[in-house]
C-alpha atoms as a PDB file:
ATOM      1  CA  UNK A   1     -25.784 -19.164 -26.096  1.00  0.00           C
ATOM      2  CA  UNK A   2     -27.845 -19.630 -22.444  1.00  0.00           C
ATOM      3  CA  UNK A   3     -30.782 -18.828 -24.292  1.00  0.00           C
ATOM      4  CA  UNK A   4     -30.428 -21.102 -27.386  1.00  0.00           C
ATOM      5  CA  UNK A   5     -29.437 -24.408 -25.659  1.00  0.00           C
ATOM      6  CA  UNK A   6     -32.344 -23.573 -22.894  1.00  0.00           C
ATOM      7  CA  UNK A   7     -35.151 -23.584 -25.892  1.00  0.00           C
ATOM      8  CA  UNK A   8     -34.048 -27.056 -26.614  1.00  0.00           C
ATOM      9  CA  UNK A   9     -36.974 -29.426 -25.889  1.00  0.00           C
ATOM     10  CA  UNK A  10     -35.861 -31.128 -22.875  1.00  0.00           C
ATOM     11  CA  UNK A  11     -33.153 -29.039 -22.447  1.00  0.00           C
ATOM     12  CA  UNK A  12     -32.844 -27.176 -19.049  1.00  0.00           C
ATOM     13  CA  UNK A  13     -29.664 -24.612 -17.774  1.00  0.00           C
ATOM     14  CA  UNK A  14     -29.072 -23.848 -14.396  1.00  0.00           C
ATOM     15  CA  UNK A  15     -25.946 -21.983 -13.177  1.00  0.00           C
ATOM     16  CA  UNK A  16     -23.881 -23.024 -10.499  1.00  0.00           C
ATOM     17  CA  UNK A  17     -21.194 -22.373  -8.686  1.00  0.00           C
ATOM     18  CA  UNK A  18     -18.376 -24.599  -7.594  1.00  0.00           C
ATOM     19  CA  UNK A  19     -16.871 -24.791  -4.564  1.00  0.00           C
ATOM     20  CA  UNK A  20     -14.567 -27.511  -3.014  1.00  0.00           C
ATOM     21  CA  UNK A  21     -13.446 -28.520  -6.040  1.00  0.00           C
ATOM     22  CA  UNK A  22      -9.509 -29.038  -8.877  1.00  0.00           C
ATOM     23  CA  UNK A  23     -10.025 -27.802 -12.012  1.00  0.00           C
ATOM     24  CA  UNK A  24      -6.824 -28.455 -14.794  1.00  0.00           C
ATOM     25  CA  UNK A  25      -7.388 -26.525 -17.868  1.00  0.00           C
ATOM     26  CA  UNK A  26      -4.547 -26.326 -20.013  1.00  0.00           C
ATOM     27  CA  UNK A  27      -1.948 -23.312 -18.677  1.00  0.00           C
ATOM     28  CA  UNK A  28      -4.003 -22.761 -15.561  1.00  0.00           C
ATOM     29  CA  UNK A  29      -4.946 -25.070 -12.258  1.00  0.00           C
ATOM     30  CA  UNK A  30      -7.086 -24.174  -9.496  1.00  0.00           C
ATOM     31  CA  UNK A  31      -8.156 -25.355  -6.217  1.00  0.00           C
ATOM     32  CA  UNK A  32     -11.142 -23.623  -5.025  1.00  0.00           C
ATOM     33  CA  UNK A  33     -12.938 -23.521  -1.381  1.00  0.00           C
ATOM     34  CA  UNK A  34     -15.427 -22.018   0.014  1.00  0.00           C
ATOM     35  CA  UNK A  35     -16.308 -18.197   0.194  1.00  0.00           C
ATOM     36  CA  UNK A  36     -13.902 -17.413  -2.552  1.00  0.00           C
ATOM     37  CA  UNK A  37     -10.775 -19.040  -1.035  1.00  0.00           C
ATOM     38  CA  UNK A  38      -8.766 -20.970  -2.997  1.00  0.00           C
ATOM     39  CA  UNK A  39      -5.412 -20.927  -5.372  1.00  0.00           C
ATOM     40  CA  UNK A  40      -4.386 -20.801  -9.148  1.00  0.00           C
ATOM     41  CA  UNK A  41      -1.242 -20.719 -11.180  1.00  0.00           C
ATOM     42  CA  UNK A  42      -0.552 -20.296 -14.608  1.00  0.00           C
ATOM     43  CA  UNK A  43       2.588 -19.720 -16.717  1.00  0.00           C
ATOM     44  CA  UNK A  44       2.365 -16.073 -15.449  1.00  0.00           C
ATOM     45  CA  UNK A  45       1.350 -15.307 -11.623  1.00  0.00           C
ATOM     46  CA  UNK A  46      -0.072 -17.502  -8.463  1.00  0.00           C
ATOM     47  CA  UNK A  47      -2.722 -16.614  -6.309  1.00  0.00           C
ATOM     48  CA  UNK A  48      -3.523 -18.061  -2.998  1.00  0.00           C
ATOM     49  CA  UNK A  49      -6.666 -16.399  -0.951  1.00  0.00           C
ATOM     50  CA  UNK A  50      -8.700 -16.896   1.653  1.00  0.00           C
ATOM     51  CA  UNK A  51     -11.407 -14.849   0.248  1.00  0.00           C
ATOM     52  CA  UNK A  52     -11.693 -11.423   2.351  1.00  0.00           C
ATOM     53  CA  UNK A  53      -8.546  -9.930   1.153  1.00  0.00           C
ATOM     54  CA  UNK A  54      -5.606 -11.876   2.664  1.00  0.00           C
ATOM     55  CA  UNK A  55      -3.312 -13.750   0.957  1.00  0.00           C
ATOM     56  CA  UNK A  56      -0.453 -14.267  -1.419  1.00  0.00           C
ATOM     57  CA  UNK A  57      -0.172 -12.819  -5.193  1.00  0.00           C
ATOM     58  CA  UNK A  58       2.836 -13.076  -7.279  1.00  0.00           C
ATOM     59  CA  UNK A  59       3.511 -12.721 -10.883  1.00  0.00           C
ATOM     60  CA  UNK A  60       6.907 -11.404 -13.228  1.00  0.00           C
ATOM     61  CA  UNK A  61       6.534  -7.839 -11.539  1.00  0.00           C
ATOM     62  CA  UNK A  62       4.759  -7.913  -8.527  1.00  0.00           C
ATOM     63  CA  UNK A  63       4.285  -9.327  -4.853  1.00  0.00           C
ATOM     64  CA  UNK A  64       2.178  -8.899  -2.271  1.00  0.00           C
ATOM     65  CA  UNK A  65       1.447 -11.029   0.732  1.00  0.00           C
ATOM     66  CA  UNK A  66      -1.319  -9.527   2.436  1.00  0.00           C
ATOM     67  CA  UNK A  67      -3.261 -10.446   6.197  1.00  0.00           C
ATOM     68  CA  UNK A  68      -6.952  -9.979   6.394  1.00  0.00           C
ATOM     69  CA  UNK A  69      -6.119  -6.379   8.269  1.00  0.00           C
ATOM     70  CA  UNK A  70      -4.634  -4.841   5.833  1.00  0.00           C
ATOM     71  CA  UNK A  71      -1.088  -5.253   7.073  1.00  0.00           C
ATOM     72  CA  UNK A  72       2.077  -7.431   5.102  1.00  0.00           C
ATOM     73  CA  UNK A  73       4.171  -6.616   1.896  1.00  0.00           C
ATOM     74  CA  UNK A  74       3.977  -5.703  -1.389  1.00  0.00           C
ATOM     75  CA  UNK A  75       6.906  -5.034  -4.066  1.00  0.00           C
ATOM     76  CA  UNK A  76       6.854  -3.893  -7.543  1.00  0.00           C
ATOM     77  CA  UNK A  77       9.533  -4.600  -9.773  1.00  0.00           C
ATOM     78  CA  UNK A  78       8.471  -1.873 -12.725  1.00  0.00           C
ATOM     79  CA  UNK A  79       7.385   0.834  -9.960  1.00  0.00           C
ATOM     80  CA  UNK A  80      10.580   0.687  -7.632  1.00  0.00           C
ATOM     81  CA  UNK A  81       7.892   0.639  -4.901  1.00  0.00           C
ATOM     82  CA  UNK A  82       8.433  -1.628  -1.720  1.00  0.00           C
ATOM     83  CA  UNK A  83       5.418  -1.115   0.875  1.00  0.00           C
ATOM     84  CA  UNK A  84       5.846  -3.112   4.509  1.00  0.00           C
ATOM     85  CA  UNK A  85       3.208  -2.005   6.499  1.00  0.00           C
ATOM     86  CA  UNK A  86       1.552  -3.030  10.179  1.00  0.00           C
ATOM     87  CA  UNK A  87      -2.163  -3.117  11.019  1.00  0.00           C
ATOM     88  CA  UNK A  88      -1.412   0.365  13.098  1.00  0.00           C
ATOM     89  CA  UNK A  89      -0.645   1.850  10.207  1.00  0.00           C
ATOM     90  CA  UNK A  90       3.670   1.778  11.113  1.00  0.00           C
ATOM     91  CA  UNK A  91       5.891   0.294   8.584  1.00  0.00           C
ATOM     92  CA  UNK A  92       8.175   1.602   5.518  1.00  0.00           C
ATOM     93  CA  UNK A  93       7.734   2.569   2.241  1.00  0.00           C
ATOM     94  CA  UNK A  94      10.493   2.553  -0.267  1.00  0.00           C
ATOM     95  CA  UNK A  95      10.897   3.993  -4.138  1.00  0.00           C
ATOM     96  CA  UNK A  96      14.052   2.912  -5.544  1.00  0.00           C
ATOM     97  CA  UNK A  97      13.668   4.736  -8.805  1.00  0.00           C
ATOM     98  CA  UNK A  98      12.700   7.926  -7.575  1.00  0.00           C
ATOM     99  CA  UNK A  99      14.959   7.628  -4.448  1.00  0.00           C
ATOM    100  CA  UNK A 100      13.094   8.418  -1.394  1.00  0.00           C
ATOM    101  CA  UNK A 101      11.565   6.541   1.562  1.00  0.00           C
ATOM    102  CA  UNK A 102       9.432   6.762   4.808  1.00  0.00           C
ATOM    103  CA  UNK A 103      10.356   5.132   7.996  1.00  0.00           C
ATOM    104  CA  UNK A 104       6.869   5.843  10.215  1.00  0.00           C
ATOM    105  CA  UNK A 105       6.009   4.742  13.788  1.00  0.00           C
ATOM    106  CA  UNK A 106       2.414   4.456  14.490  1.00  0.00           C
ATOM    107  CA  UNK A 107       2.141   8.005  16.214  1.00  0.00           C
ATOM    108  CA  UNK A 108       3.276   9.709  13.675  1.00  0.00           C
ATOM    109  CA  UNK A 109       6.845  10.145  14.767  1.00  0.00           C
ATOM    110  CA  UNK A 110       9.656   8.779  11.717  1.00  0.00           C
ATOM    111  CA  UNK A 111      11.931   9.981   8.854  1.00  0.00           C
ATOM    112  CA  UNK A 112      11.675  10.908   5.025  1.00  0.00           C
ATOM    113  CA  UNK A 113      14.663  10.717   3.090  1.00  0.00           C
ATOM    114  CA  UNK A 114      14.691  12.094  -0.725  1.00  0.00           C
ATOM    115  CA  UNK A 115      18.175  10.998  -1.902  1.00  0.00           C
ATOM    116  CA  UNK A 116      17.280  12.519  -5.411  1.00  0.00           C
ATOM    117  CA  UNK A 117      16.500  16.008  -3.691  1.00  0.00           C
ATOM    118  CA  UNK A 118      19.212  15.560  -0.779  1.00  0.00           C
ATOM    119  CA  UNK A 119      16.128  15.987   1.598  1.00  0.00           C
ATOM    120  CA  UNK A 120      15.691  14.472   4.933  1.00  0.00           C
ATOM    121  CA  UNK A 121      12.510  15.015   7.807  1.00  0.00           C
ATOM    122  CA  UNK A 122      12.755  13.542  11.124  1.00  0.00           C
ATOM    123  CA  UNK A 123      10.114  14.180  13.593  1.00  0.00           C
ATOM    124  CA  UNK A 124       9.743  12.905  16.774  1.00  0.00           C
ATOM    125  CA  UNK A 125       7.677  13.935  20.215  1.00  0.00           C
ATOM    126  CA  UNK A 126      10.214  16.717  20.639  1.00  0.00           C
ATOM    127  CA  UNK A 127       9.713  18.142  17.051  1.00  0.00           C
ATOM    128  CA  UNK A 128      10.994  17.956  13.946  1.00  0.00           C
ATOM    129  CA  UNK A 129      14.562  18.722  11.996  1.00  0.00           C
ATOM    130  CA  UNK A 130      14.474  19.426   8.050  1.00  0.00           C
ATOM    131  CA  UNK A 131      17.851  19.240   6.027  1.00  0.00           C
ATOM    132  CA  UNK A 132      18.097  20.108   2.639  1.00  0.00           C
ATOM    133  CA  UNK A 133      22.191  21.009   1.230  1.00  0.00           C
ATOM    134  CA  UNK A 134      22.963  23.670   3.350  1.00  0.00           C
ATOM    135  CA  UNK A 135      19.842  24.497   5.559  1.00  0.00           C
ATOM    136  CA  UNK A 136      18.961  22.898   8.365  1.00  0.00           C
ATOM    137  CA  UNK A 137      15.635  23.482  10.404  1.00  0.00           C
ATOM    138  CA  UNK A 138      14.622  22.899  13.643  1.00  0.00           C
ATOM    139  CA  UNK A 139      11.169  23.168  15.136  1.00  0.00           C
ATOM    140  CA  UNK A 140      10.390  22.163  18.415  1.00  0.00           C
ATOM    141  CA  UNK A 141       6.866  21.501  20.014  1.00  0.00           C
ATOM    142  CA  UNK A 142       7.279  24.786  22.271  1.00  0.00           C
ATOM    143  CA  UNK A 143       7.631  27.135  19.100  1.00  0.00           C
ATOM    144  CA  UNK A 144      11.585  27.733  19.794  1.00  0.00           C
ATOM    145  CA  UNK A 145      14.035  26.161  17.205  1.00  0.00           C
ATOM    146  CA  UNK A 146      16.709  27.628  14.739  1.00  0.00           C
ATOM    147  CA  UNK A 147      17.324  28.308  10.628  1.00  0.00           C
ATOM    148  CA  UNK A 148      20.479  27.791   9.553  1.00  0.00           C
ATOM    149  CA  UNK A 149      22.081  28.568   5.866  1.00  0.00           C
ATOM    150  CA  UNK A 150      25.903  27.808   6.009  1.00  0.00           C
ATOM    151  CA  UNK A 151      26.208  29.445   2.311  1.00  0.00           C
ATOM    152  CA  UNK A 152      24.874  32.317   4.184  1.00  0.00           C
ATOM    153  CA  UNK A 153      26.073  32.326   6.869  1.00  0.00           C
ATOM    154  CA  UNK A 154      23.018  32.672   8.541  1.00  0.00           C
ATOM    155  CA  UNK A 155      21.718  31.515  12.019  1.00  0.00           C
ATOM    156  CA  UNK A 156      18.429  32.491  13.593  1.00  0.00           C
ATOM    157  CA  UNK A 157      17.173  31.116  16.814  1.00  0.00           C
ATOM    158  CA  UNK A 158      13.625  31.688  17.900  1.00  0.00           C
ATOM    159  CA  UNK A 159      12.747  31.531  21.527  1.00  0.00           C
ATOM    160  CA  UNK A 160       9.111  30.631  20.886  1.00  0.00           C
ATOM    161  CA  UNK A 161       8.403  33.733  23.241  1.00  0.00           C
ATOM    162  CA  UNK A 162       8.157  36.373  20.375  1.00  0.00           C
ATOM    163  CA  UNK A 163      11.716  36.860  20.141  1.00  0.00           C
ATOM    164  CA  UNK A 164      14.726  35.696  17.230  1.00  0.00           C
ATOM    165  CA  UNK A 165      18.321  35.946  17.498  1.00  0.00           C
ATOM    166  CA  UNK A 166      19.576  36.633  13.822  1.00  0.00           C
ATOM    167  CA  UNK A 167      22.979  36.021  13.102  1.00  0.00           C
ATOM    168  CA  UNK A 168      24.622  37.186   9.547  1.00  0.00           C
ATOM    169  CA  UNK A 169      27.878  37.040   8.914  1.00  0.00           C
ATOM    170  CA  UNK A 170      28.720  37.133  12.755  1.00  0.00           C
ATOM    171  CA  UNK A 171      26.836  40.485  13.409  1.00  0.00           C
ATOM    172  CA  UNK A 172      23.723  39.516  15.261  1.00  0.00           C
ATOM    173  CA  UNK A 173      20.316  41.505  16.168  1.00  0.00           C
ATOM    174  CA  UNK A 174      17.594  40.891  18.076  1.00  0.00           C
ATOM    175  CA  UNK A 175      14.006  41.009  16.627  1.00  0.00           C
ATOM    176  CA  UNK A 176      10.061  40.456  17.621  1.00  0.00           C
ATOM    177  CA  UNK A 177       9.508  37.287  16.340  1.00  0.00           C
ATOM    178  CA  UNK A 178       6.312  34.620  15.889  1.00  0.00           C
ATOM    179  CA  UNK A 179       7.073  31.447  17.211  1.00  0.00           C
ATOM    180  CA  UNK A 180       7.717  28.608  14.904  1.00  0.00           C
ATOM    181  CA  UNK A 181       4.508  26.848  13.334  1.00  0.00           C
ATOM    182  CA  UNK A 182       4.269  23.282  14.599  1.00  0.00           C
ATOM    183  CA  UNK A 183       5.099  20.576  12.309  1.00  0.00           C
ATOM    184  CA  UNK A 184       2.655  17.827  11.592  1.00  0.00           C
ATOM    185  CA  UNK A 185       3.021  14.157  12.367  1.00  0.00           C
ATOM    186  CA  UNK A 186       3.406  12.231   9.084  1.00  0.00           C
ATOM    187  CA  UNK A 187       0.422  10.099   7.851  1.00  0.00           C
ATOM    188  CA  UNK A 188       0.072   6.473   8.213  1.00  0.00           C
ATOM    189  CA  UNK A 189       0.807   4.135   5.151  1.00  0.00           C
ATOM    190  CA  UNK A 190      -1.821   3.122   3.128  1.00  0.00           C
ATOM    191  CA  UNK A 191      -2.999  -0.577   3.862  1.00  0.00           C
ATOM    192  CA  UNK A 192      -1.740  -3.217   1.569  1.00  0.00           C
ATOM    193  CA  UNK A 193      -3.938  -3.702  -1.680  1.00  0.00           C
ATOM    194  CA  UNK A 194      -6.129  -6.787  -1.210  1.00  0.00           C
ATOM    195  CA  UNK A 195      -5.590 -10.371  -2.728  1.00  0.00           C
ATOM    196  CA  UNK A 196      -8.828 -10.936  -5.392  1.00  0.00           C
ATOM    197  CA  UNK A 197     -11.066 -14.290  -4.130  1.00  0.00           C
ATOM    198  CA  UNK A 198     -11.355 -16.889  -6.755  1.00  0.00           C
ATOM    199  CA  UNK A 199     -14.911 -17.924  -8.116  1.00  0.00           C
ATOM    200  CA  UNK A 200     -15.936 -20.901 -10.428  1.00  0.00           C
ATOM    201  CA  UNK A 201     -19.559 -20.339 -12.426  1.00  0.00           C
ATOM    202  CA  UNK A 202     -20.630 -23.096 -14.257  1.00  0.00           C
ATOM    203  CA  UNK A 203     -23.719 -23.881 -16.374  1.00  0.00           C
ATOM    204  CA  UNK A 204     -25.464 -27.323 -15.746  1.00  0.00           C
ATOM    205  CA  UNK A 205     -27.283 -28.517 -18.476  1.00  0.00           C
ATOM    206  CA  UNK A 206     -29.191 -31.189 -18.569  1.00  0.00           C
ATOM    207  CA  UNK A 207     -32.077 -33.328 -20.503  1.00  0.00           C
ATOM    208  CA  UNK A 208     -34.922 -35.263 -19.081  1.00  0.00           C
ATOM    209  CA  UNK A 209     -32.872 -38.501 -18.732  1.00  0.00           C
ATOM    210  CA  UNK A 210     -30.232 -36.906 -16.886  1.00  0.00           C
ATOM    211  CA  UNK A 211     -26.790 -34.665 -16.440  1.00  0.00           C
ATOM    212  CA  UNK A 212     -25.363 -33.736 -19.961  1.00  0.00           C
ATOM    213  CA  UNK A 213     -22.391 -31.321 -19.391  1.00  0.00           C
ATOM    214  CA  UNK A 214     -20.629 -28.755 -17.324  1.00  0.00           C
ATOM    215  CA  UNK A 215     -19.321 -25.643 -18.643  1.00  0.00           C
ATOM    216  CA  UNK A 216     -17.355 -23.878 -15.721  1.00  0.00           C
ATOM    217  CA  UNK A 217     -15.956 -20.097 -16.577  1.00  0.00           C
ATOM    218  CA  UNK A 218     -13.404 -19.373 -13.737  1.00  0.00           C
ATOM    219  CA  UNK A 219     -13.083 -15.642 -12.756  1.00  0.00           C
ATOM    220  CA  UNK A 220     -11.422 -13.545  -9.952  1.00  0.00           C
ATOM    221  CA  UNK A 221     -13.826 -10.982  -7.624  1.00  0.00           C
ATOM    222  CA  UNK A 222     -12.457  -8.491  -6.406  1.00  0.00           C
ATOM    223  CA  UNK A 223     -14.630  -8.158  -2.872  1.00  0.00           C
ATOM    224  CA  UNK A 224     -15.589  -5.025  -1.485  1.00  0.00           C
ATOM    225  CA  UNK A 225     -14.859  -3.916   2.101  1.00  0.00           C
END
């Protein structure tokens, strides 16, 4: 189309882009800055952004208000997923439809609960303790801790000095025994996903005598860090 209006004697198209600038086009209206800031609604979501990532997105499903670090919120109605995290890397994460959660500090240190599984993790600078039903595990930084099975009847405590205590059924023995491995800290959460800046194109086209018309084509850009 470029190409057929710009062979037009006296005819010339140059693109532009707009910046600082409304634009009202039937469903949709958008303000647009500079450097891909700006907002826009339609029937189905609103975007505000300040064009490096941060901002606010919401539409029928999801929301996500996002800083320029990384850190904020972001919810999904058809995932179950609800992500809260800080620029260190700390926050929650929540699935409601598969049932589990993370609580995590910024060392590492924090709690995983699988409801679904009956599972639970919590780890802090002393080590860690693992439920599942019946068995409990603990694991301390030293290599000691203890195994437990209450269907089994089971206890066996490790001193972290090459020795266990097993206990079965109350008879107990004494056995060489590798200390515990060391549990690791959990991950960080993954940073929030970022908010897409707005960008206007437009074709100017023009004759000799002067400006003839303005077709803008809005988009979002999706800006690489």
């Amino acid at each position: 189309m470029t190409k057929k209006i710009s062979a037009v004697p006296g005819v010339s198209v140059t693109p532009v882009r707009v910046e600082n600038s409304n634009i009202v086009d039937g469903d949709y209206t958008m303000q647009i800055g500079q450097n891909g800031s700006g907002q826009f609604t339609d029937k189905n979501k609103t975007v505000q952004t300040d064009g490096n990532g941060a901002g606010q997105y919401a539409d029928e499903n999801v929301t996500i208000q996002r800083n320029e670090d990384g850190s904020g919120q972001y919810t999904n109605k058809v995932t179950g997923v609800t992500l809260q995290v800080e620029p260190n890397g700390s926050g929650q994460f929540i699935d409601t439809i598969n049932k589990f959660k993370y609580q995590i500090d910024a060392d590492g240190t924090g709690q995983y609960i699988d409801e679904k599984n009956n599972i639970k993790i919590a780890i802090d600078q002393k080590g860690s303790i693992y439920t599942n039903n019946n068995i409990t595990i603990k694991n301390n930084v030293d290599g000691s801790g203890t195994y437990s099975d209450t269907d089994k009847d089971l206890l066996i405590e490790n001193d972290g000095k090459g020795k266990a205590i097993i206990t079965l059924k109350g008879k107990t023995t004494e056995v060489e025994a590798k200390p515990f491995e060391k549990i690791e800290k959990f991950p960080k959460l993954k940073m929030v996903p970022p908010i897409p800046s707005i960008e206007a194109n437009s074709l100017l086209i023009t004759l000799d005598s002067g400006i003839l018309l303005m077709l803008i084509n809005m988009m979002f850009v999706q800006k690489q860090k």
